[in-house]
C-alpha atoms as a PDB file:
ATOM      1  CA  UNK A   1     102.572 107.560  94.657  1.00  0.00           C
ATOM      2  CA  UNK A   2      99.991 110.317  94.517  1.00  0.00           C
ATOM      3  CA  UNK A   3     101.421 114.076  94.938  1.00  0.00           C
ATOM      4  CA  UNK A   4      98.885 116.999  96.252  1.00  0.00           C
ATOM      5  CA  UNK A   5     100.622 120.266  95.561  1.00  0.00           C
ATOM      6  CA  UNK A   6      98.288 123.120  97.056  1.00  0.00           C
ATOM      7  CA  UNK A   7      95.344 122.008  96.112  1.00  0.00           C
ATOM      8  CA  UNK A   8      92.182 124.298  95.928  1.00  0.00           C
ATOM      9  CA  UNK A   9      88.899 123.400  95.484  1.00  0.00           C
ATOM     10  CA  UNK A  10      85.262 126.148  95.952  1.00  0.00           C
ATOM     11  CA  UNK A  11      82.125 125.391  95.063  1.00  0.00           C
ATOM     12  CA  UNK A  12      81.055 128.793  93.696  1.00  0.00           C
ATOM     13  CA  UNK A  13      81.993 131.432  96.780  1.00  0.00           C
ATOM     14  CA  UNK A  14      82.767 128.734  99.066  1.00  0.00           C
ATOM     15  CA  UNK A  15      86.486 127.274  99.676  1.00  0.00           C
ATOM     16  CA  UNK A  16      86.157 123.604 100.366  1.00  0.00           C
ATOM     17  CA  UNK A  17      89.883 122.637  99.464  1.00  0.00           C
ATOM     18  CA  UNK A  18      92.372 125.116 100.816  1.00  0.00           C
ATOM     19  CA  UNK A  19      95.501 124.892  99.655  1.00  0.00           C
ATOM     20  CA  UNK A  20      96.228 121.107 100.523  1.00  0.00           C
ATOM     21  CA  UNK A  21      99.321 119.552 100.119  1.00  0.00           C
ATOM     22  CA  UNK A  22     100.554 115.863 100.592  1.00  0.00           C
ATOM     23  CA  UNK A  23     101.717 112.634  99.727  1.00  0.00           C
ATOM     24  CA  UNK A  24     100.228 109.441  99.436  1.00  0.00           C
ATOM     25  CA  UNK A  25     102.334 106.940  99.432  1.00  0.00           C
ATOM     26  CA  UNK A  26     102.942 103.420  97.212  1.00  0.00           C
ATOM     27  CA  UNK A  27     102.658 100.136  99.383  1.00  0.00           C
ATOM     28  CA  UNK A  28     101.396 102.209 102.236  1.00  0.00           C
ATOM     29  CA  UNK A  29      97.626 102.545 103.437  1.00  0.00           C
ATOM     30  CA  UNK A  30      96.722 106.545 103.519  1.00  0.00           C
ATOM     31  CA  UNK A  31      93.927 107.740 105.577  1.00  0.00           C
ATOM     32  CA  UNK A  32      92.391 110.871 104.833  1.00  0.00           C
ATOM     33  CA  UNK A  33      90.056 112.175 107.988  1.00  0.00           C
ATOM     34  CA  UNK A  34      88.269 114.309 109.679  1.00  0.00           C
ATOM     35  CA  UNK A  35      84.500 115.272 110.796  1.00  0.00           C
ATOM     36  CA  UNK A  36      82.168 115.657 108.293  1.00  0.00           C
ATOM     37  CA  UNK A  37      82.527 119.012 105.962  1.00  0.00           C
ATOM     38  CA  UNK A  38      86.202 118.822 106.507  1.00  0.00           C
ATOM     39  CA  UNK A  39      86.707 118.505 102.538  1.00  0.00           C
ATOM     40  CA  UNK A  40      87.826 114.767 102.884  1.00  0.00           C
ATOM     41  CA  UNK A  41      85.511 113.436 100.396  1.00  0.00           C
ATOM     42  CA  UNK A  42      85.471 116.232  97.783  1.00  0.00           C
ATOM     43  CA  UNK A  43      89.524 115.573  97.868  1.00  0.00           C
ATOM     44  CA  UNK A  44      89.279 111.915  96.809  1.00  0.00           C
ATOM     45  CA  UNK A  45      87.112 112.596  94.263  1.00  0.00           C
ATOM     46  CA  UNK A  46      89.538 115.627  92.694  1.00  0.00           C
ATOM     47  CA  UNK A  47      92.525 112.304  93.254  1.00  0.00           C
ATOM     48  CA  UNK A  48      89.993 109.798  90.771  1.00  0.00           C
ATOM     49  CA  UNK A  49      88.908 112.751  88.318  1.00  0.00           C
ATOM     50  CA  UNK A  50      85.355 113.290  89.421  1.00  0.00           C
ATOM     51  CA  UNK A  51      85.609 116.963  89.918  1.00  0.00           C
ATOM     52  CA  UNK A  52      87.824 119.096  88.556  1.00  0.00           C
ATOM     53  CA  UNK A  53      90.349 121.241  91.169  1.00  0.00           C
ATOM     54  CA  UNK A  54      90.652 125.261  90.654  1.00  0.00           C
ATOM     55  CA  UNK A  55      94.369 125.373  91.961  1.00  0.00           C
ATOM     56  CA  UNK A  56      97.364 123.647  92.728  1.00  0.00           C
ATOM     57  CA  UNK A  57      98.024 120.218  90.933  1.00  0.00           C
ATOM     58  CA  UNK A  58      97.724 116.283  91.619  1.00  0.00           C
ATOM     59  CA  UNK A  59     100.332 113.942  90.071  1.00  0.00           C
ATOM     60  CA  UNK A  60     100.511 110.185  89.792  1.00  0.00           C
ATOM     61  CA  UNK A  61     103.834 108.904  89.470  1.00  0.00           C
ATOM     62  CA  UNK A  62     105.130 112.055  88.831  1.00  0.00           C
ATOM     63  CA  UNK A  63     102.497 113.183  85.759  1.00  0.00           C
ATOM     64  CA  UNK A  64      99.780 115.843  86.334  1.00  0.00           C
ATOM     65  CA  UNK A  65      96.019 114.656  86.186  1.00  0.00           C
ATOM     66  CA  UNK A  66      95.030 118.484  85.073  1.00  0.00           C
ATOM     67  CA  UNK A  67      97.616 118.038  82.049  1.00  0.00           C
ATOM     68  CA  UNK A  68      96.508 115.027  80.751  1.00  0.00           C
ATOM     69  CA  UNK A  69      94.591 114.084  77.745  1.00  0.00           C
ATOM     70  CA  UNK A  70      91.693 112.748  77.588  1.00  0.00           C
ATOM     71  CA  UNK A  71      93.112 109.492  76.325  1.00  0.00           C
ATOM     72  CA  UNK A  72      95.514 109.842  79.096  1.00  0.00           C
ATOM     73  CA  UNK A  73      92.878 110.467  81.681  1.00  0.00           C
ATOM     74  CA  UNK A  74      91.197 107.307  80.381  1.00  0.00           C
ATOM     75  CA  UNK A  75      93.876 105.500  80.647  1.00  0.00           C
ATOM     76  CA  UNK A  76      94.636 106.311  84.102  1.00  0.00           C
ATOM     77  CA  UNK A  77      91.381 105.260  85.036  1.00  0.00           C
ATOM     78  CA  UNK A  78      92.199 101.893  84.343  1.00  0.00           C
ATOM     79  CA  UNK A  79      94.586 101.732  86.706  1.00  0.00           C
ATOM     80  CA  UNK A  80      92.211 103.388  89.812  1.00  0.00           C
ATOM     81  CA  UNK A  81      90.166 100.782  91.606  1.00  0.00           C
ATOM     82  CA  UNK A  82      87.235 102.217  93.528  1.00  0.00           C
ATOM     83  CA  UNK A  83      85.510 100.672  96.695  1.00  0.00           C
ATOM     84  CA  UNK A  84      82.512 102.690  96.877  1.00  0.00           C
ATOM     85  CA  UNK A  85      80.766 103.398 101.264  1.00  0.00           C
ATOM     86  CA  UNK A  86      77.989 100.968 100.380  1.00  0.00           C
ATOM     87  CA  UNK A  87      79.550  98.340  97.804  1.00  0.00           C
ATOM     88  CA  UNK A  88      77.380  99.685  94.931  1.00  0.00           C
ATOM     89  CA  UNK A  89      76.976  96.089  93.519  1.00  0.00           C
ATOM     90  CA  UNK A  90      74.745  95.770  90.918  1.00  0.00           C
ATOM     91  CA  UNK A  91      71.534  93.522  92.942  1.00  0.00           C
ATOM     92  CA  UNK A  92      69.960  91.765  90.070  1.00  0.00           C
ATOM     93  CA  UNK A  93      73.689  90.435  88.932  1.00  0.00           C
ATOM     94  CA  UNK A  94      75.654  87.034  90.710  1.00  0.00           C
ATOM     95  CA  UNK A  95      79.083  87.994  92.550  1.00  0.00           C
ATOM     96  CA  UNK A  96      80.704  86.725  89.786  1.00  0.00           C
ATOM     97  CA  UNK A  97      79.295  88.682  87.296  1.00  0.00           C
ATOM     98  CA  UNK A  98      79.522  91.937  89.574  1.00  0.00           C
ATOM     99  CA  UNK A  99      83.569  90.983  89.929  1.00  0.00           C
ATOM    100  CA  UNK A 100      83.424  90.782  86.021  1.00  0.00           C
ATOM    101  CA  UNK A 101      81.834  93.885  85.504  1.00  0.00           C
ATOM    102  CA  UNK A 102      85.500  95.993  85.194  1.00  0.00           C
ATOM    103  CA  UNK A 103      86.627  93.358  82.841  1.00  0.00           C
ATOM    104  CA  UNK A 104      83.702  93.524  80.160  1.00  0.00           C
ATOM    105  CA  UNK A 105      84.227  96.998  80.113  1.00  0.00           C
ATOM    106  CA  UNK A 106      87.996  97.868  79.727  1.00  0.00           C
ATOM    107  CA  UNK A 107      89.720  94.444  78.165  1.00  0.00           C
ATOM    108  CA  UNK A 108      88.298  92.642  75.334  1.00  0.00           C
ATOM    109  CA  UNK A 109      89.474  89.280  77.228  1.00  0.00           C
ATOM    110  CA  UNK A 110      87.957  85.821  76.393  1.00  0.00           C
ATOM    111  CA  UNK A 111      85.229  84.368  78.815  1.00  0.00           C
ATOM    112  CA  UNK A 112      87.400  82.106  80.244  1.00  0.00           C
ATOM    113  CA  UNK A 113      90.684  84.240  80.761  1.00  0.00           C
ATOM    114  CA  UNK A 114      88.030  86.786  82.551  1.00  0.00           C
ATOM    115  CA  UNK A 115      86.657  83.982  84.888  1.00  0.00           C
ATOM    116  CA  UNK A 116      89.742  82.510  85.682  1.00  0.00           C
ATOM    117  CA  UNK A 117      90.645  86.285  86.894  1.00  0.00           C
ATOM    118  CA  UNK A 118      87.606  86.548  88.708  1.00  0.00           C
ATOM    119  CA  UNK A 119      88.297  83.284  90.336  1.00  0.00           C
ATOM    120  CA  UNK A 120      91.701  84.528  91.414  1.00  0.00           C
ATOM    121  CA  UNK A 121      90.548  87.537  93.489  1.00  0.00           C
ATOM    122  CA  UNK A 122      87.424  86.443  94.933  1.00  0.00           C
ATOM    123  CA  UNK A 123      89.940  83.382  96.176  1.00  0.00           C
ATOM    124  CA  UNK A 124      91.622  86.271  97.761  1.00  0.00           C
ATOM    125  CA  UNK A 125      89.023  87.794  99.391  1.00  0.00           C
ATOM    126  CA  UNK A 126      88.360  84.368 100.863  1.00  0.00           C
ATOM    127  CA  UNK A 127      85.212  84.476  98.752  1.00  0.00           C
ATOM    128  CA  UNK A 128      85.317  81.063  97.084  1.00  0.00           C
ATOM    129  CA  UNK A 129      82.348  79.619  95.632  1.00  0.00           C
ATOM    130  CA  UNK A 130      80.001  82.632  96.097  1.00  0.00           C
ATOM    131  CA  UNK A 131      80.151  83.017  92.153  1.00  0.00           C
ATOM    132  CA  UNK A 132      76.185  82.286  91.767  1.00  0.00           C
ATOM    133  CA  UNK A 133      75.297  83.881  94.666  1.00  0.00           C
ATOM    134  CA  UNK A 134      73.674  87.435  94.469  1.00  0.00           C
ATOM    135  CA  UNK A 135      73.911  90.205  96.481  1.00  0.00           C
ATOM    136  CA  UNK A 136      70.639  89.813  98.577  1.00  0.00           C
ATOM    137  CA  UNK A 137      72.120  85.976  99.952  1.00  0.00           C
ATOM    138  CA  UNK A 138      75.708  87.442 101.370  1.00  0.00           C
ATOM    139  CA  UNK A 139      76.093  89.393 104.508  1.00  0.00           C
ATOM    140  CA  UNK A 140      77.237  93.273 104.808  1.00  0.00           C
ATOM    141  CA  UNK A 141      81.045  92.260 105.012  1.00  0.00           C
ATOM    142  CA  UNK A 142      80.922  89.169 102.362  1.00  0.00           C
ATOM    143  CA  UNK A 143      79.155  92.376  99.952  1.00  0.00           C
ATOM    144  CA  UNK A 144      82.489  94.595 101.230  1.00  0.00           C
ATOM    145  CA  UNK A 145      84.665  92.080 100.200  1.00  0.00           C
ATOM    146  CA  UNK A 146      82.816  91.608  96.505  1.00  0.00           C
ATOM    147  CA  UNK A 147      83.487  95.319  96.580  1.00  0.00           C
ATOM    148  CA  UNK A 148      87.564  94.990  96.741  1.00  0.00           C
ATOM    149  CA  UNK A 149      87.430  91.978  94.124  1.00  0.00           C
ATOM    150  CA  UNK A 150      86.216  94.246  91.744  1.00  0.00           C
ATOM    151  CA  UNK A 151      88.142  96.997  92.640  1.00  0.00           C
ATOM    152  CA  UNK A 152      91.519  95.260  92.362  1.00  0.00           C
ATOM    153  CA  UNK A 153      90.301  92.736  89.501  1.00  0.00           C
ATOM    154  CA  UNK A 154      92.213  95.359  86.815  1.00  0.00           C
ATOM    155  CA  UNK A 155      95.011  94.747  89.321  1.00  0.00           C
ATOM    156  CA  UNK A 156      95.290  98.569  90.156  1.00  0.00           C
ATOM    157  CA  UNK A 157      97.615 100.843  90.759  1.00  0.00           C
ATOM    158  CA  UNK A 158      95.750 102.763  92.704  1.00  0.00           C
ATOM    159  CA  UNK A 159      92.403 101.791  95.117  1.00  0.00           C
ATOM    160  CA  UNK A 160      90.417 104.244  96.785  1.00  0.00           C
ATOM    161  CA  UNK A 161      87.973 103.477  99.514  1.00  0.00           C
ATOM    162  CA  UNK A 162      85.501 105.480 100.897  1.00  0.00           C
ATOM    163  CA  UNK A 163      84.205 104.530 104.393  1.00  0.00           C
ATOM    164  CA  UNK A 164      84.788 100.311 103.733  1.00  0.00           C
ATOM    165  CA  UNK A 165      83.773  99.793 107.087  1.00  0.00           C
ATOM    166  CA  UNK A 166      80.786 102.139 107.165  1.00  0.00           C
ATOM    167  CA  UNK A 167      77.553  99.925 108.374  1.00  0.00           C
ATOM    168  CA  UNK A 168      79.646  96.641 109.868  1.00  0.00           C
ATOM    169  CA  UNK A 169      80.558  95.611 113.055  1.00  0.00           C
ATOM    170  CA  UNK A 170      83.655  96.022 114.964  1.00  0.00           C
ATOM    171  CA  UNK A 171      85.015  92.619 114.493  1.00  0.00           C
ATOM    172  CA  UNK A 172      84.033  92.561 110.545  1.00  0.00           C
ATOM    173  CA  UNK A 173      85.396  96.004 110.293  1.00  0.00           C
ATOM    174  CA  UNK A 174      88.965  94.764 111.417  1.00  0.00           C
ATOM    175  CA  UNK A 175      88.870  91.535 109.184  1.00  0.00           C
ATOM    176  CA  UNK A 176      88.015  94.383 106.033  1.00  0.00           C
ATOM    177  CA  UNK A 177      91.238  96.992 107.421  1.00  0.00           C
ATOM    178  CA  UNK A 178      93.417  93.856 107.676  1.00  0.00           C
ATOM    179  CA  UNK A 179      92.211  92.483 104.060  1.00  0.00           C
ATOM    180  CA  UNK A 180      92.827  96.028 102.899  1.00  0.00           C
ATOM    181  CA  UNK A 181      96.035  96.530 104.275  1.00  0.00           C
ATOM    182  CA  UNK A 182      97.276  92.982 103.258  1.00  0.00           C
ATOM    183  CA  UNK A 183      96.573  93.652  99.432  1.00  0.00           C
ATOM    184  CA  UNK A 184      98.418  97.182  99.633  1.00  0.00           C
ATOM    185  CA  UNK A 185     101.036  95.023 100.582  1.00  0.00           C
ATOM    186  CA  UNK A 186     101.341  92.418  98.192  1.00  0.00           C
ATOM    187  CA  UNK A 187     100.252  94.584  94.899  1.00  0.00           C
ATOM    188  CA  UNK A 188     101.980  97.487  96.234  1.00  0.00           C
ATOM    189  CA  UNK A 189      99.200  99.852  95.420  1.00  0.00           C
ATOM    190  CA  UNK A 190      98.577 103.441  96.544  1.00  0.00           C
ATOM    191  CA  UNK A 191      95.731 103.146  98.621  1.00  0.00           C
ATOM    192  CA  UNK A 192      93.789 106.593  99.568  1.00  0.00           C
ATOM    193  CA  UNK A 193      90.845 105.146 102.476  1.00  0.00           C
ATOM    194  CA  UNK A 194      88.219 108.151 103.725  1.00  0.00           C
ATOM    195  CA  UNK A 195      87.290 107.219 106.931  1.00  0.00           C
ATOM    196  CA  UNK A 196      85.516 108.241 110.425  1.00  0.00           C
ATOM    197  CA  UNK A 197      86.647 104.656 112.137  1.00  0.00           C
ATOM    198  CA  UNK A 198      89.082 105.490 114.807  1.00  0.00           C
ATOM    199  CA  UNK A 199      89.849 101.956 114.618  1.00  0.00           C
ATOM    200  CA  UNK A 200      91.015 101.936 111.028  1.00  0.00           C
ATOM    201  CA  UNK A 201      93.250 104.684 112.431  1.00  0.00           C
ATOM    202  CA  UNK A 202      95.063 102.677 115.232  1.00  0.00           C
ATOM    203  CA  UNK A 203      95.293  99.206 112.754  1.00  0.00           C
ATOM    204  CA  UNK A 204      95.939 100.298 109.456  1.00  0.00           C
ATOM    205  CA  UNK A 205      96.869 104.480 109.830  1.00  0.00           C
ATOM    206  CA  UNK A 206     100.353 104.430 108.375  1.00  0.00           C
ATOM    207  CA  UNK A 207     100.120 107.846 106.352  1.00  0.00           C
ATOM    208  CA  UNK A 208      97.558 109.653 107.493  1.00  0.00           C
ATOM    209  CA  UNK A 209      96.127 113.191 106.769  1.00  0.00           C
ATOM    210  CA  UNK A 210      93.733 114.803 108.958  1.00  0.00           C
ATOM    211  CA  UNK A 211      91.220 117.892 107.497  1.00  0.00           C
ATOM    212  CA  UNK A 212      89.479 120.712 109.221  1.00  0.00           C
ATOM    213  CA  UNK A 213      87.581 123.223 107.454  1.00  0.00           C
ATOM    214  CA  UNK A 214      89.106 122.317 104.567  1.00  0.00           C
ATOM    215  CA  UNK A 215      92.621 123.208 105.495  1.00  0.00           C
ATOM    216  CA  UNK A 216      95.412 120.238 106.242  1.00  0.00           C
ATOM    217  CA  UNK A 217      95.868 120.570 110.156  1.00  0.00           C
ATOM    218  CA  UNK A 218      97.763 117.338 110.514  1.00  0.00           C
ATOM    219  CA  UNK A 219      99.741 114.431 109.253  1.00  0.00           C
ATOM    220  CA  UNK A 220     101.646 111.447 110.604  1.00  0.00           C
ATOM    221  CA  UNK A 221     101.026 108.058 111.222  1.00  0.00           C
ATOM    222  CA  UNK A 222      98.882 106.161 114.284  1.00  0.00           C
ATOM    223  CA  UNK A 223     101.745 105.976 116.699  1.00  0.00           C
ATOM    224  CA  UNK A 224     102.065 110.068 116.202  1.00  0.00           C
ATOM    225  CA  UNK A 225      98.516 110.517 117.082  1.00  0.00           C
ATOM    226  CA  UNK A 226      98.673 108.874 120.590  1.00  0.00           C
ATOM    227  CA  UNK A 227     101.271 111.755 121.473  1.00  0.00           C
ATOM    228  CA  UNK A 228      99.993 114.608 119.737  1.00  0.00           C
ATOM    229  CA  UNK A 229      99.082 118.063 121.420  1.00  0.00           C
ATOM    230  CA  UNK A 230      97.144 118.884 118.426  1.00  0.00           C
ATOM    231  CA  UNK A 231      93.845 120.732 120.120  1.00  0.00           C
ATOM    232  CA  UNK A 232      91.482 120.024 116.916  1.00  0.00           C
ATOM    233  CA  UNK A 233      92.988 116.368 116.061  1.00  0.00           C
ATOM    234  CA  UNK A 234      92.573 115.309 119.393  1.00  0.00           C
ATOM    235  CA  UNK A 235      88.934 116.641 119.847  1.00  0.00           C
ATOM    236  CA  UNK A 236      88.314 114.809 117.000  1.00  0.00           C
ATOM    237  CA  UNK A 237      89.971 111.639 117.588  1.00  0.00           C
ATOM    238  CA  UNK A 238      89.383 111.887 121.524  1.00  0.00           C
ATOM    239  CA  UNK A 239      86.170 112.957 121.040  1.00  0.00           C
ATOM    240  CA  UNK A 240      84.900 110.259 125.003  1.00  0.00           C
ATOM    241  CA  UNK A 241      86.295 110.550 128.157  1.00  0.00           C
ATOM    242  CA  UNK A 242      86.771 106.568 127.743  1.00  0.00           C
ATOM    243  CA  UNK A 243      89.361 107.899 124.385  1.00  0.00           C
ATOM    244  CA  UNK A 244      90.616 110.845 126.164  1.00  0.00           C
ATOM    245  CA  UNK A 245      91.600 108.859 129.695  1.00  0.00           C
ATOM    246  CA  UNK A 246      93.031 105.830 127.412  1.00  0.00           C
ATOM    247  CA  UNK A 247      95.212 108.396 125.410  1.00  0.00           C
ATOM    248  CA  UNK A 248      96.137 109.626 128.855  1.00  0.00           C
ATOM    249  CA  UNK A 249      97.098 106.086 130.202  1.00  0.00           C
ATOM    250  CA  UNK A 250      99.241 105.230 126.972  1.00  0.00           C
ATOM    251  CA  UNK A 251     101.313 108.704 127.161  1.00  0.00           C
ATOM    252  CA  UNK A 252     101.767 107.675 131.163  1.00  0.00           C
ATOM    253  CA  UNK A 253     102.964 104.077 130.296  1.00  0.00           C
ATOM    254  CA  UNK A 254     105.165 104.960 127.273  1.00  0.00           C
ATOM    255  CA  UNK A 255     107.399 107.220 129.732  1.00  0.00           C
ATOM    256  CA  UNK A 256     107.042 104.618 132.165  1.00  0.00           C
ATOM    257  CA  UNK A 257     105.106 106.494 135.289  1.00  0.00           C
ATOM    258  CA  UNK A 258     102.572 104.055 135.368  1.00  0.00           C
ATOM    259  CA  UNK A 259     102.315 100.015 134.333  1.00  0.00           C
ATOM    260  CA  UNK A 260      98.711  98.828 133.028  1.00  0.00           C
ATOM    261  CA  UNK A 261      99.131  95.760 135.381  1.00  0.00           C
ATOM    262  CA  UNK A 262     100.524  97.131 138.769  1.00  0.00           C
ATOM    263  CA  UNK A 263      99.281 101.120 138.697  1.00  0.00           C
ATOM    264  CA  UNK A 264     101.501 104.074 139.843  1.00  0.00           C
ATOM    265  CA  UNK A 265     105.268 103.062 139.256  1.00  0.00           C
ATOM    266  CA  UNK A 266     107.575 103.337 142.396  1.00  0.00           C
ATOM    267  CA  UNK A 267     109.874 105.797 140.550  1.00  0.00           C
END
C-alpha cells in the first residue's frame, strides 16, 4: 500500500502538486488521471523517487520515502518495477537479455538461476520463445509485454506504469489492461497506472484518482464514474456526445426507465 498525505509539489513559483492525498491500494489496480498538466505524471515520479516533494509525505507500507536513507531508498527501489509509455527496451539487446537487464544489476545470481527467472515471466506474458528475438522483429504489444517481464522479473512490490497502452490498438490495449490486472492479482502488488485510456478506466479502474490543475477533484472506482455529477470528471471522461449519450443510457437503464433491447419502459 502506498499512502499520499498532502502532498505538494512547485516547480520554482508554480504549484504542480497541491496538497494531494490518497491511497493506493495492495492487490488493487490504481489509476491516476486526468488531461494533460493535471500533475498526474510529476506525482508518480515523487511515488518512485525521481523528484523530490516540498510538502506532505509518501509512505510504503507504512515508512516515509522522505525519511529514508539512502540505503533504504535503494533498497526500496528494488522492490518498484517500472513500465515505462514506450517500453524503453534497449534495441541492440535480445528480449531475453532486455528481461535480464534488472537481474545483472541488483542480484549477483548465477547465469542459469537468472535465465530460468527470465524464462518464468516471459512464460507469463505469453512470450515464450522470443528469447533471441530483438526488439525491431516483435510488434508494439509483444514490446509492451517485454516491458512488464522486466518490470516484475525482481518480483515487485510495487509496478508503476505510465500510459502501457499508449500507441496500440483497442483490442491489444485490452489484452495489456487484462495482463496487468491479472498479475496485480496473483503477486498482489501495488500497482499505480497513469493513463488517458477511458477504456483502462471501465476494465481495470478499481481505485482510481482523478487530477485537475493539480488538485485531487475525484476518487472512486469505474462503476462510481458512470453516476457521477462531477462537472470537470465528466468533461473529461465524457469528453463525445457518443460518451456523454452512452453515460446517459446506462444511468436510464440502471434505474430501470429504459431497457437497451425494447426502448422506453412501460412504467
Amino acid at each position: 500500500m502506498i499512502t499520499l498525505n498532502e502532498v505538494c509539489k512547485n516547480f520554482g513559483d508554480r504549484v504542480i502538486l497541491d496538497h494531494i492525498s490518497a491511497v493506493m491500494e495492495t492487490g488493487k489496480t490504481n489509476l491516476i488521471i486526468g488531461s494533460s498538466g493535471s500533475g498526474k505524471t510529476v506525482l508518480q515520479k515523487c511515488m518512485v523517487g525521481l523528484f523530490d516533494i516540498d510538502g506532505g509525505e509518501i509512505l510504503f507500507d507504512g515508512h516515509s520515502l522522505t525519511r529514508m536513507t539512502e540505503e533504504e531508498r535503494k533498497e526500496l527501489r528494488q522492490q518498484i518495477g517500472m513500465l515505462f509509455q514506450g517500453s524503453a527496451l534497449f534495441d541492440s539487446l535480445t528480449v531475453e537479455q532486455n528481461v535480464m537487464f534488472p537481474l545483472d544489476m541488483f542480484t549477483k545470481w548465477s547465469f542459469k538461476k537468472k535465465l530460468d527467472r527470465v524464462n518464468d515471466v516471459l512464460d507469463r506474458v505469453n512470450l515464450k520463445d522470443t528469447n533471441l528475438k530483438h526488439p525491431s522483429e516483435i510488434s508494439g504489444g509483444m514490446k509492451k509485454r517485454v516491458g512488464i517481464a522486466r518490470a516484475i522479473v525482481l518480483n515487485p512490490k510495487y509496478l508503476f506504469c505510465d500510459e502501457p497502452n499508449s500507441g496500440l490498438d483497442p483490442q491489444t490495449s485490452m489484452l495489456i489492461d487484462i495482463l496487468i490486472h491479472e498479475i496485480t492479482v496473483e503477486y498482489n502488488m501495488t500497482t499505480v497506472i497513469n493513463t488517458h485510456d477511458m477504456n483502462s478506466v471501465m476494465e481495470i479502474g478499481e481505485n482510481i484518482l482523478y487530477l485537475y490543475g493539480g488538485k485531487k477533484e475525484w476518487e472512486g472506482n469505474k462503476k462510481d464514474i458512470i453516476f457521477s455529477d462531477h462537472e470537470k470528471l465528466n468533461e473529461f471522461i465524457f469528453a463525445s456526445e457518443f460518451l456523454r449519450d452512452a453515460k446517459n443510457m446506462r444511468i436510464l437503464e440502471q434505474k430501470g426507465i429504459v431497457n437497451k433491447d425494447e426502448g422506453l419502459s412501460k412504467s
